[in-house]
Each structure stands twice: as C-alpha cells, then as structure tokens.
N, C-alpha and C. Protein backbone atom coordinates (compact mmCIF):
# COMPACT_ATOMS: atom_id res chain seq x y z
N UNK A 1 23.76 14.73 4.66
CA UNK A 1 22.33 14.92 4.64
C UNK A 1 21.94 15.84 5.80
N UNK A 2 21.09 16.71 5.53
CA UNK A 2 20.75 17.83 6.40
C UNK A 2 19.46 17.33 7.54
N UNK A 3 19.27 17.26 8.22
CA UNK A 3 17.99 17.51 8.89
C UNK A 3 16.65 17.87 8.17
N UNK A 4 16.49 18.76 7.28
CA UNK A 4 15.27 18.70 6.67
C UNK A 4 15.29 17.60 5.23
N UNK A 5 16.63 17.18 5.26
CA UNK A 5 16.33 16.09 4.22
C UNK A 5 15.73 14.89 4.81
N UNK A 6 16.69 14.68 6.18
CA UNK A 6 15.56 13.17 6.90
C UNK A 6 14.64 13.79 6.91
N UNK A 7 13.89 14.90 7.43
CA UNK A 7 12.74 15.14 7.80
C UNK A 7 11.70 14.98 6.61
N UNK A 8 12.47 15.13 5.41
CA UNK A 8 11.37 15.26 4.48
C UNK A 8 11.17 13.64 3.75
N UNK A 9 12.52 12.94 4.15
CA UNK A 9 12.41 11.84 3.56
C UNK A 9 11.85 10.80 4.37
N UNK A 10 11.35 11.11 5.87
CA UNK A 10 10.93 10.34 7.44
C UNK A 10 8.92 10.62 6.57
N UNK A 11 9.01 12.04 6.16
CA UNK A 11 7.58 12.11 5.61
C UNK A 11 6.77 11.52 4.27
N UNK A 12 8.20 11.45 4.03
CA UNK A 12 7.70 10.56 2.42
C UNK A 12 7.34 9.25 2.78
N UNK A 13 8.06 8.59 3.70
CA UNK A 13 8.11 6.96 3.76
C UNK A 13 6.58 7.02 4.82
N UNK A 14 6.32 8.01 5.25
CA UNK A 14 5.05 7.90 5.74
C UNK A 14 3.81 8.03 5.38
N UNK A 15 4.27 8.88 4.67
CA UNK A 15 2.80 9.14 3.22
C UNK A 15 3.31 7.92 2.51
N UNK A 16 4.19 7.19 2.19
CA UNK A 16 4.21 5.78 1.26
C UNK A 16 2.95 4.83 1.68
N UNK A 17 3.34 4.93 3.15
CA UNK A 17 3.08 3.92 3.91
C UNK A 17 1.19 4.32 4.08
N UNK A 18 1.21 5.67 4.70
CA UNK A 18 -0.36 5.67 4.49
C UNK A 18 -1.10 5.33 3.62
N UNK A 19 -0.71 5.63 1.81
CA UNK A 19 -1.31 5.52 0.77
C UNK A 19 -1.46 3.85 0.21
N UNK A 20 -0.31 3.40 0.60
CA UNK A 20 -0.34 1.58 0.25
C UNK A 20 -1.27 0.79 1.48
N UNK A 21 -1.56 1.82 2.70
CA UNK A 21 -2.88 1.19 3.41
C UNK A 21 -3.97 0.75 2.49
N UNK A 22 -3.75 1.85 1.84
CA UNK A 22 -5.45 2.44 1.26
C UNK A 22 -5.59 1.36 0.02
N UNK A 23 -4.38 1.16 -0.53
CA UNK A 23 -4.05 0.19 -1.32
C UNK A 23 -4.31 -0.76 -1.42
N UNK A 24 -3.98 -1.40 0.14
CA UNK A 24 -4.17 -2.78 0.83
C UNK A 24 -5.33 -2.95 0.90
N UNK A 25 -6.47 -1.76 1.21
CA UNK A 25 -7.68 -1.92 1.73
C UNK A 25 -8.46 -2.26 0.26
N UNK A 26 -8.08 -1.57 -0.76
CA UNK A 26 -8.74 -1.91 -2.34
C UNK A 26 -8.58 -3.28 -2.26
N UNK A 27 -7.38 -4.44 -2.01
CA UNK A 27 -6.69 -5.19 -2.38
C UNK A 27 -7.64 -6.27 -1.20
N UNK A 28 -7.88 -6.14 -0.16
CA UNK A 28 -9.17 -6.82 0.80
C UNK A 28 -10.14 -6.85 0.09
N UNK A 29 -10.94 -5.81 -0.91
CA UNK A 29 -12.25 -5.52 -1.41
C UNK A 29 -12.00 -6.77 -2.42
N UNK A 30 -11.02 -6.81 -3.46
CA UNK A 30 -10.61 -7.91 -4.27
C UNK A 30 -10.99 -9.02 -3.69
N UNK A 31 -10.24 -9.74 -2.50
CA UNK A 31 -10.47 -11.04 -2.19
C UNK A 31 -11.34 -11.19 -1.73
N UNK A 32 -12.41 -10.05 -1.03
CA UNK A 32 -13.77 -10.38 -0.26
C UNK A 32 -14.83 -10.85 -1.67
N UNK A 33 -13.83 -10.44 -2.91
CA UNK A 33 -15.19 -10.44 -3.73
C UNK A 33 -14.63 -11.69 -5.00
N UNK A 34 -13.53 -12.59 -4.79
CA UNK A 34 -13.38 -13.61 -4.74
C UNK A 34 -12.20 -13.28 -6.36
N UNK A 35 -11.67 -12.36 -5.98
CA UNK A 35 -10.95 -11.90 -7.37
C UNK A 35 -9.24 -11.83 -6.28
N UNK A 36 -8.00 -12.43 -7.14
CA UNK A 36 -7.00 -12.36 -6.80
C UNK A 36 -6.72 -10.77 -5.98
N UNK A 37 -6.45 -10.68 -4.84
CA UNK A 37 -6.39 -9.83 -3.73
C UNK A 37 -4.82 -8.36 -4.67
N UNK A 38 -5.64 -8.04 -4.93
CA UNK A 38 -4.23 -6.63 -5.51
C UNK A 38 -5.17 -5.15 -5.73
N UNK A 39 -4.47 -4.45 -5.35
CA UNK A 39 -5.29 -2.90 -4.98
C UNK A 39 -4.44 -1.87 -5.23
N UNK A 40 -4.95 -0.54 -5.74
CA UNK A 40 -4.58 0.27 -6.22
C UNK A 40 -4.97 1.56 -5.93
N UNK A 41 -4.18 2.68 -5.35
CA UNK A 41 -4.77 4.09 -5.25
C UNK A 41 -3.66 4.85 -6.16
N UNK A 42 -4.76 6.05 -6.77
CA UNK A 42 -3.54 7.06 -7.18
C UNK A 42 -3.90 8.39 -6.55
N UNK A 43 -2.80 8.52 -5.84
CA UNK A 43 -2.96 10.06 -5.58
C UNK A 43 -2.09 11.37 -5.74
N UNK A 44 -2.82 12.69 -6.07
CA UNK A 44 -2.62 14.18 -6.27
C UNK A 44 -2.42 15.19 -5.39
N UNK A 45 -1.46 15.54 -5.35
CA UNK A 45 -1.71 16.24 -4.11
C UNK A 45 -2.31 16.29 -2.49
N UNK A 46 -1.56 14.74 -2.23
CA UNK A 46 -2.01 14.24 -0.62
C UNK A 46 -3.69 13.92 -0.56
N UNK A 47 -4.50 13.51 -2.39
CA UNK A 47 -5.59 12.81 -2.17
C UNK A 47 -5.79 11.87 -2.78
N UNK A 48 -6.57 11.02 -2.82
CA UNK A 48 -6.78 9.79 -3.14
C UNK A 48 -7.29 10.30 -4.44
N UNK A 49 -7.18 10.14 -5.25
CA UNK A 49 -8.45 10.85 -6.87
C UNK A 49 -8.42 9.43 -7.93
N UNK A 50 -7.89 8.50 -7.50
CA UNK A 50 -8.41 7.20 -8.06
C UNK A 50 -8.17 6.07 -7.08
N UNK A 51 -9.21 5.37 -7.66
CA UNK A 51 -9.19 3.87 -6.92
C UNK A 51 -9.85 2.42 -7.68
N UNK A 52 -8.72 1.15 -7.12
CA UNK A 52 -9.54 0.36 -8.00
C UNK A 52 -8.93 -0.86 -7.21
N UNK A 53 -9.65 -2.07 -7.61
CA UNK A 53 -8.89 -3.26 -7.21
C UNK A 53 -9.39 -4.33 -8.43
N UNK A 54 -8.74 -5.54 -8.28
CA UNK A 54 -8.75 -6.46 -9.12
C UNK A 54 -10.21 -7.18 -8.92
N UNK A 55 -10.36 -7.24 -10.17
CA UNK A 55 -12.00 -7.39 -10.80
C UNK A 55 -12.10 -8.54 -11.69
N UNK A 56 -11.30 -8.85 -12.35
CA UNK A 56 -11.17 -9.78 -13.89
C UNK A 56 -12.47 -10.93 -13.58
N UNK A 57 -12.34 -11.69 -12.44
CA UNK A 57 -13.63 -12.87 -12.45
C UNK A 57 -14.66 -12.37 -12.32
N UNK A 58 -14.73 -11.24 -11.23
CA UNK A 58 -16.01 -10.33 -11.20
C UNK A 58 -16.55 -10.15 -12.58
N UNK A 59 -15.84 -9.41 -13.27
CA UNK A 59 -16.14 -9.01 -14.40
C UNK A 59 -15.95 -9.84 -15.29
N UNK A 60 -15.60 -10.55 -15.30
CA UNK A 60 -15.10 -11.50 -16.60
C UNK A 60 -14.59 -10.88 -17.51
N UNK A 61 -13.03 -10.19 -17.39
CA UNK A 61 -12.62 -8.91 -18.46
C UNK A 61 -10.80 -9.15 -18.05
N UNK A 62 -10.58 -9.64 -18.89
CA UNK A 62 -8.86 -9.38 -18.46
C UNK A 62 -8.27 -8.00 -18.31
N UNK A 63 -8.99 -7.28 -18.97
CA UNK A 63 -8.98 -5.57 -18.51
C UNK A 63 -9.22 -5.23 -16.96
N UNK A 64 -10.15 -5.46 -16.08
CA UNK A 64 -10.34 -5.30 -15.28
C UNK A 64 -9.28 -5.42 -14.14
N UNK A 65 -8.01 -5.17 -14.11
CA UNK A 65 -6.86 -4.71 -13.07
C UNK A 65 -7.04 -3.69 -12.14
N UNK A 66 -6.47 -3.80 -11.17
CA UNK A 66 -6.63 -2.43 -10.12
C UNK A 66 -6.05 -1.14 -10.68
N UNK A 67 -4.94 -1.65 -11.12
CA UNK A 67 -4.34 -0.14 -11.59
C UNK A 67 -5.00 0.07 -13.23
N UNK A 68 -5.45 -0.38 -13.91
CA UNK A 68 -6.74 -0.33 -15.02
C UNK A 68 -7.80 0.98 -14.55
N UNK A 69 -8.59 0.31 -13.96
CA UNK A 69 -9.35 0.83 -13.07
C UNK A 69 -9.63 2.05 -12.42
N UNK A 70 -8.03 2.30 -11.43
CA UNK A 70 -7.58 3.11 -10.75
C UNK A 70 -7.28 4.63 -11.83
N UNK A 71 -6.66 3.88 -12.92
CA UNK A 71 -6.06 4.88 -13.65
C UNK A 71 -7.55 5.78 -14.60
N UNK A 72 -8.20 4.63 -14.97
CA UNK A 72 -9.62 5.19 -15.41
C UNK A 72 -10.48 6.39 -14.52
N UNK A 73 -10.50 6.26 -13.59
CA UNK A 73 -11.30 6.99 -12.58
C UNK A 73 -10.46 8.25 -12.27
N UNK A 74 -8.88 8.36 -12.04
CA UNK A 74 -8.43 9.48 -12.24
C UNK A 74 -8.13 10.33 -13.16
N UNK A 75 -8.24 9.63 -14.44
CA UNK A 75 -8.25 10.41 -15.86
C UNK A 75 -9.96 11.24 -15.14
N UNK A 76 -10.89 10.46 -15.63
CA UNK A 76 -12.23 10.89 -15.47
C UNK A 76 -12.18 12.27 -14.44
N UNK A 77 -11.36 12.11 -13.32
CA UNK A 77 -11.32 13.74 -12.10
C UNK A 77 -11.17 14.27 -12.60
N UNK A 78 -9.80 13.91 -12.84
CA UNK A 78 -9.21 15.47 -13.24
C UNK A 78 -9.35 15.91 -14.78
N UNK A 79 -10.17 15.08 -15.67
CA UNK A 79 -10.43 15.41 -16.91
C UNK A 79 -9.59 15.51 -18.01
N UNK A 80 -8.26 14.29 -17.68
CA UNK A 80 -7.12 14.42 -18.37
C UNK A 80 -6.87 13.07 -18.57
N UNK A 81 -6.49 12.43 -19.83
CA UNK A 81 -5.94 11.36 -19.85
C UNK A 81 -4.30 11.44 -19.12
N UNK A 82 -3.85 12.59 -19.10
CA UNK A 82 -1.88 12.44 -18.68
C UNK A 82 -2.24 13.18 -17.14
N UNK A 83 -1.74 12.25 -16.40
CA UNK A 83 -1.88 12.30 -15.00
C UNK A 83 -0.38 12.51 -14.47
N UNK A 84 0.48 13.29 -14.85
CA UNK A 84 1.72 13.46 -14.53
C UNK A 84 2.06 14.28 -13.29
N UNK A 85 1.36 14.64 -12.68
CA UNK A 85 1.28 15.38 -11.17
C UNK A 85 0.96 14.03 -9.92
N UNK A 86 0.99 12.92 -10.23
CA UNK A 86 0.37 11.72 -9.49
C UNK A 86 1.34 10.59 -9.12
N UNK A 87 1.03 9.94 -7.69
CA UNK A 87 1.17 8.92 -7.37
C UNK A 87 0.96 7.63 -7.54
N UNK A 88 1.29 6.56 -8.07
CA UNK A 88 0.47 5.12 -7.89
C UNK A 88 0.91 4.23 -7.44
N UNK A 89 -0.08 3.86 -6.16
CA UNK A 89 0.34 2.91 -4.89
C UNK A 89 -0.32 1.99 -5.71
N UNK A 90 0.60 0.64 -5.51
CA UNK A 90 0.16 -0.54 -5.95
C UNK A 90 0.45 -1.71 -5.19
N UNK A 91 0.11 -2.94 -4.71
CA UNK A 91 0.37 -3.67 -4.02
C UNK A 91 1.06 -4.69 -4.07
N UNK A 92 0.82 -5.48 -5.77
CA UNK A 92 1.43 -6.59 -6.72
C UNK A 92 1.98 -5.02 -7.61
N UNK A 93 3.46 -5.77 -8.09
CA UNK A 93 4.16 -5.01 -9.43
C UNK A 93 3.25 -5.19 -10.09
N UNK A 94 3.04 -4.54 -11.35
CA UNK A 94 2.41 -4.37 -12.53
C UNK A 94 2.57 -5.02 -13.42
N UNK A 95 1.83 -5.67 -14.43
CA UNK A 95 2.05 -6.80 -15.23
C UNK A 95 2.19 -5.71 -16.66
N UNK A 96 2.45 -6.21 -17.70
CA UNK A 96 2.77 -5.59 -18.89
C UNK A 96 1.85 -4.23 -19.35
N UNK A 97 0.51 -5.03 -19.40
CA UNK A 97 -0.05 -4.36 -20.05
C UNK A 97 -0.43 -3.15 -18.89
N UNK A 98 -0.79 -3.24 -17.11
CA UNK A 98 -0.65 -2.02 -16.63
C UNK A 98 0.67 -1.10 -16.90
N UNK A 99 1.50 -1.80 -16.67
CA UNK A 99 2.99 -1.37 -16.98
C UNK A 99 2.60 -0.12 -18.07
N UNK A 100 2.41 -0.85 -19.16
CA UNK A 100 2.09 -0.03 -20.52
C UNK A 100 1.61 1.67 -19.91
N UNK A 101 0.17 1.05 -19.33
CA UNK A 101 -0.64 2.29 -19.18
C UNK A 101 -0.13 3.29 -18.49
N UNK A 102 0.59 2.52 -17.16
CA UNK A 102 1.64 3.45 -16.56
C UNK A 102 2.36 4.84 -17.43
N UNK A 103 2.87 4.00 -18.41
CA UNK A 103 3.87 4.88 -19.02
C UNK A 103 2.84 5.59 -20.05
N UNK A 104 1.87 5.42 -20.32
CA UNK A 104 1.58 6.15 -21.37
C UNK A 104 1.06 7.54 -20.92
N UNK A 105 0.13 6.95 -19.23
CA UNK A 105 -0.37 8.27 -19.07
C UNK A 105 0.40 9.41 -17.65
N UNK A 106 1.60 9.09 -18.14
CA UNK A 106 3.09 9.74 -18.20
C UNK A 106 3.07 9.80 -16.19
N UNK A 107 2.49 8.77 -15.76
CA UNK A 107 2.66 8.83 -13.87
C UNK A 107 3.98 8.79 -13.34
N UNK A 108 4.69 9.67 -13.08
CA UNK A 108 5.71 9.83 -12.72
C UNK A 108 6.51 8.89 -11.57
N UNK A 109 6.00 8.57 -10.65
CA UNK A 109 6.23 7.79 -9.44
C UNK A 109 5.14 6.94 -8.94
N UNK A 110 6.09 5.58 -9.26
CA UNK A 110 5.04 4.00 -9.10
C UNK A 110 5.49 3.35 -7.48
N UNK A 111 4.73 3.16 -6.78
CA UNK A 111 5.16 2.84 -5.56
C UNK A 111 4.61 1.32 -5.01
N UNK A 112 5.25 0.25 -4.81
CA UNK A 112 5.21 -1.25 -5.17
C UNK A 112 5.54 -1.80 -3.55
N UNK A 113 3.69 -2.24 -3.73
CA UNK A 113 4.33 -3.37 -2.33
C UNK A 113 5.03 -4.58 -2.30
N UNK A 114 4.68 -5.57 -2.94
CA UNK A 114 5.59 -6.87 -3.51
C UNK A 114 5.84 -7.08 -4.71
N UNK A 115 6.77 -7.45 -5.00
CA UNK A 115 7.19 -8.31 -6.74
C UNK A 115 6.24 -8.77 -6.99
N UNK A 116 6.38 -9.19 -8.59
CA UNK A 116 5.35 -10.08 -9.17
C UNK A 116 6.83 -11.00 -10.00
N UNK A 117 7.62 -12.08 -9.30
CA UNK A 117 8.72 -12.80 -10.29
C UNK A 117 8.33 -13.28 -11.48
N UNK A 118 6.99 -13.87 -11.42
CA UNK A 118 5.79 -14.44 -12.55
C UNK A 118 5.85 -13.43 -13.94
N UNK A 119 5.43 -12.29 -13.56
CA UNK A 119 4.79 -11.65 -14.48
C UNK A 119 5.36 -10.09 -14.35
N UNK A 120 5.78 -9.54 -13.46
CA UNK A 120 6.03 -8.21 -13.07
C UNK A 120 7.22 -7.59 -13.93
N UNK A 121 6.39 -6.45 -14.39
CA UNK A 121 7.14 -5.52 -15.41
C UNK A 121 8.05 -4.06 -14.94
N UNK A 122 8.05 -4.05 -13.66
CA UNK A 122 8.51 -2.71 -13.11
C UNK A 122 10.33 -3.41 -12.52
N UNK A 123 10.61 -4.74 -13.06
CA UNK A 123 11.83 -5.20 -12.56
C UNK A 123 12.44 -6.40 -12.30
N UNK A 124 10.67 -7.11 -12.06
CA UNK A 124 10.89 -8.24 -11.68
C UNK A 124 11.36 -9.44 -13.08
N UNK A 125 10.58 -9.13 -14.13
CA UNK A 125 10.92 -10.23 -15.24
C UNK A 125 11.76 -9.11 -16.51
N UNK A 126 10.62 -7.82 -16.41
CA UNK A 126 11.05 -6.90 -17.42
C UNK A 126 10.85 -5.26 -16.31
N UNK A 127 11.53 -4.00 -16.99
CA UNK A 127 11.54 -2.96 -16.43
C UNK A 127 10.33 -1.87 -17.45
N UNK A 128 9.43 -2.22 -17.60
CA UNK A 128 8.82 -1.07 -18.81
C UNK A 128 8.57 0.27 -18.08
N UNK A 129 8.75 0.39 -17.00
CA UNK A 129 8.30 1.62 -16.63
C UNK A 129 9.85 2.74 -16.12
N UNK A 130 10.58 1.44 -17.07
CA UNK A 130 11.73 2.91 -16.51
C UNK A 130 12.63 2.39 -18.06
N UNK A 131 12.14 2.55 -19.38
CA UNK A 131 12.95 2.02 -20.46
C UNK A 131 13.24 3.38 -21.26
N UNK A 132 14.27 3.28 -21.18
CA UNK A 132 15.43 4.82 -22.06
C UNK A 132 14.64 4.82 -23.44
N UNK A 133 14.12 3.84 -24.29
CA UNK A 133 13.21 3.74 -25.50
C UNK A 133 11.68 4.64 -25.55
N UNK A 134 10.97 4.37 -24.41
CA UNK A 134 9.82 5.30 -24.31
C UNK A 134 9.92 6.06 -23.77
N UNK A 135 8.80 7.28 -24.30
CA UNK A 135 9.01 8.72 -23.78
C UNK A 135 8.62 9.37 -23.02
N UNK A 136 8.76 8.62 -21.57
CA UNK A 136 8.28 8.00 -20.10
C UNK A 136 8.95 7.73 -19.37
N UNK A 137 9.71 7.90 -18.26
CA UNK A 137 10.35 6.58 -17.48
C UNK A 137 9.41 7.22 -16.00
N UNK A 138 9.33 6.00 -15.34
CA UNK A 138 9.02 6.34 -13.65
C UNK A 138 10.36 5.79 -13.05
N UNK A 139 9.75 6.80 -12.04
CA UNK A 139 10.10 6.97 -10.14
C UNK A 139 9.60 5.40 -9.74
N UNK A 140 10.63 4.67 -9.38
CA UNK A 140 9.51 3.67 -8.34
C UNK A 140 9.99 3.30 -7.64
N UNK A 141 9.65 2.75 -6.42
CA UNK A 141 9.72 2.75 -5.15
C UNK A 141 9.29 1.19 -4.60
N UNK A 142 10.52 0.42 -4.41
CA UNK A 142 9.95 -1.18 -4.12
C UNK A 142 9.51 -1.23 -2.41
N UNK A 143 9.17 -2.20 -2.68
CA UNK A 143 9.04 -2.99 -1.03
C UNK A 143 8.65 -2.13 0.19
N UNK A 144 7.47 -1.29 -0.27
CA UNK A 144 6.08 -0.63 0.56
C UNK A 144 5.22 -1.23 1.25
N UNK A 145 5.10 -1.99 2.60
CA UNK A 145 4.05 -3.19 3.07
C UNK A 145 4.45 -4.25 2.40
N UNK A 146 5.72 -4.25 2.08
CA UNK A 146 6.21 -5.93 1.21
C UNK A 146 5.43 -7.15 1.84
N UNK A 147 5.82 -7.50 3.34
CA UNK A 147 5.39 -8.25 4.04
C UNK A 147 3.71 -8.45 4.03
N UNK A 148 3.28 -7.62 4.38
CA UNK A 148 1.67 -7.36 4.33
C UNK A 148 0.54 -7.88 3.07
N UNK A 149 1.48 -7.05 1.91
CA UNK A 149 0.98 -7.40 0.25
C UNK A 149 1.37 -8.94 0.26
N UNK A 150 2.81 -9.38 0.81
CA UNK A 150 2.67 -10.84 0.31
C UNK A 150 2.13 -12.03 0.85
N UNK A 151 1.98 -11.44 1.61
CA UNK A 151 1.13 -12.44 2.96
C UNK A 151 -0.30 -12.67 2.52
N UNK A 152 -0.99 -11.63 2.28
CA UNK A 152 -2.22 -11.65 1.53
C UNK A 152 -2.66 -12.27 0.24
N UNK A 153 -1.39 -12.02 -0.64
CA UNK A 153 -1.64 -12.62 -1.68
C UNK A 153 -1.38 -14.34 -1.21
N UNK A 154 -0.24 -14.94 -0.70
CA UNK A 154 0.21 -15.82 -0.39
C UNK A 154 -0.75 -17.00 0.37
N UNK A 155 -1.97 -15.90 1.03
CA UNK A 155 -3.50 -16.55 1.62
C UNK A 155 -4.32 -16.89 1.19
N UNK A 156 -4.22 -16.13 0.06
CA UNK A 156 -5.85 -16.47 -1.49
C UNK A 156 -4.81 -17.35 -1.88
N UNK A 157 -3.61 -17.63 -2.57
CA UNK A 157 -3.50 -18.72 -3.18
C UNK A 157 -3.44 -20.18 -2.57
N UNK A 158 -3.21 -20.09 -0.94
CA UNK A 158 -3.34 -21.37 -0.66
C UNK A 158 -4.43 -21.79 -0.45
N UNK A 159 -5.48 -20.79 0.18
CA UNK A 159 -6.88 -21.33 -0.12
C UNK A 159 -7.33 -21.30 -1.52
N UNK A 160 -7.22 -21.02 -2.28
CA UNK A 160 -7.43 -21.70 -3.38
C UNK A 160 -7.06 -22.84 -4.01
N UNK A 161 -5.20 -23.24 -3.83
CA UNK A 161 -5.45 -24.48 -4.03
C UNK A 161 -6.15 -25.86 -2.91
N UNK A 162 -6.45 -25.16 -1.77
CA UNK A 162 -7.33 -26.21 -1.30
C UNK A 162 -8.65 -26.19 -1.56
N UNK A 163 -9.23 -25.69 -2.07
CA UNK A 163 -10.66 -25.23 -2.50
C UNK A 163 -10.80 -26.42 -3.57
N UNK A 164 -9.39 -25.97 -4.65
CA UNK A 164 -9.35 -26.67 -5.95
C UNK A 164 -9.36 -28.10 -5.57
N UNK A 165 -8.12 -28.47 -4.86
CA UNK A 165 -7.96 -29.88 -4.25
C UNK A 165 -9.03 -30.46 -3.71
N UNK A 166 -10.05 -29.83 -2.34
CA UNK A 166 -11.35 -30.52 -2.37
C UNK A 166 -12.50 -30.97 -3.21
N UNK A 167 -12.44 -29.95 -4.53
CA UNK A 167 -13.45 -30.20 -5.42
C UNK A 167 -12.92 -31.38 -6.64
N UNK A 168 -11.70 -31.32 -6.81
CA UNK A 168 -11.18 -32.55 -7.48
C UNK A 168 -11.26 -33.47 -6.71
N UNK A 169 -11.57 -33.36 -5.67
CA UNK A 169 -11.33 -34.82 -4.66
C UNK A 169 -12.78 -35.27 -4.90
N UNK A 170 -13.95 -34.38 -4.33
CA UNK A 170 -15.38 -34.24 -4.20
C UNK A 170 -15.40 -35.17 -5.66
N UNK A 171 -14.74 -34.45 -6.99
CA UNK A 171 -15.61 -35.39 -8.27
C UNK A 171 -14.71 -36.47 -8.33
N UNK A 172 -13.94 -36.99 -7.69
CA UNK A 172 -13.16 -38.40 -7.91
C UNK A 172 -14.50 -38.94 -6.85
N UNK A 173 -14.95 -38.81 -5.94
CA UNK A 173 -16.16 -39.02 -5.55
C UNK A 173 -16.92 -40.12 -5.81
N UNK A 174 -17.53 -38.51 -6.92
CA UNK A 174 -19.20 -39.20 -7.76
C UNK A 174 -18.25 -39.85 -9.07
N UNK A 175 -17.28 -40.29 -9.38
CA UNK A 175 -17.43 -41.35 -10.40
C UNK A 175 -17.51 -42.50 -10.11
C-alpha cells in the first residue's frame, strides 16, 4: 500500500465518521420526539442532499423510516428517482423494506453504524443489499460510531421498558 492509499483511505474513514455524526444527530431528533432513535443522511459529493430520521409514532405510518425519508428528499434535489452518485449513512442496519429501497434506487455505498440481529437486512439476518439476483448490489461499510449508535439505541429501550413497567404497575394500582 502506497502512501496516498492510507492517505486516501485515513480520509475516507473521516468523511465516514463526519457524515454518521450528522446521522447520529437525525437519530437524537428521533428520540427527542419520542420515536425509536435511528437517523439517516445521504450524501453527493461531500453534501448532505438528504435527511431523515425515524418518524413511524410521530406519524403513525410504518413508512415513515429515516432512510424512507432520507431517500425521498434526495430523489426530490436532485430530481431523480436513481441516486447512484450517493452515500447513505445510517445508524441502525436497514430493515427489509429500506433495504429494498436501497437497492432499487441503485445507492451504491451503504455505511452502517450498528447491526440490527432482530431485523437487519444488510447482513445481520438477511444480505439484500448485496444479492447476485438483483440488479443492484452495494458497497457497505459496518461498524461506523458502532459504540455511539448502540448506546443510544440501547437508552430508549431501557427507558422504555421502565416507562412500560411503571405504567403497568400504576394500573395494577387503580384495580
């Protein structure tokens, strides 16, 4: 390996790392707004040109995903449904049906802060975004802010099940 290969590969893991900030920061907007904490940027050419975070209770829409979202708003820029010049920082792996969208609107390189063992389609249960069958595969890139993404997620779920646990407690209560 040459010197301008670390150099270029010392810059990649730094632009990883900047863009899954931005990620993280969608993925805060999520839990401030009481929706499972996961965030999404896609970017073009060293800019952000979509953004989204997880919405579903907000919205009451199982559609409503970060990378849903994310991917909507950058079709809309650049006026293209096939976004094949693009990045997508994500924080949770992708569940099927983002998975899907991934591949359809041909994003070349998926960049993943933590697994999803549950549900995650980029490796963790299934691989859809890299299958020799569709006429698609991505670039992807695991364990970006691994620590960071899982920690966060790992915080909404325990306050939630104590949330849950006090309010089952609260109506054992009043009977």
């Amino acid at each position: 390996m040459s010197i301008f290969d670390t150099i270029a590969e010392n810059f990649e893991k730094s632009q990883d790392i900047k863009f899954m900030k931005a990620a993280y920061k969608e993925a805060e907007k999520a839990n401030a707004g009481g929706d499972v904490p996961i965030g999404c940027v896609i970017v073009q050419n060293g800019w952000i040109i979509g953004r989204g975070h997880n919405r579903r209770n907000k919205d009451k829409s199982v559609l409503s995903h970060a990378e849903i979202i994310a991917i909507r708003e950058a079709c809309k820029r650049t006026g293209d449904w096939r976004l094949e010049d693009v990045e997508l920082y994500v924080t949770l792996e992708p569940c099927p049906m983002c998975a899907g969208a991934i591949v359809q609107a041909r994003i070349p390189r998926v960049i993943i802060g933590c697994m999803n063992p549950k549900a995650g389609s980029a490796g963790s249960v299934i691989n859809l975004l890299d299958m020799e069958g569709f006429n698609h595969q991505c670039e992807i890139e695991r364990g970006v802010m691994q620590e960071e993404c899982s920690a966060l997620l790992s915080q909404f779920f325990k306050e939630l099940r104590e949330r849950t646990k006090e309010e089952k407690e609260g109506e054992a209560g009043l009977l």
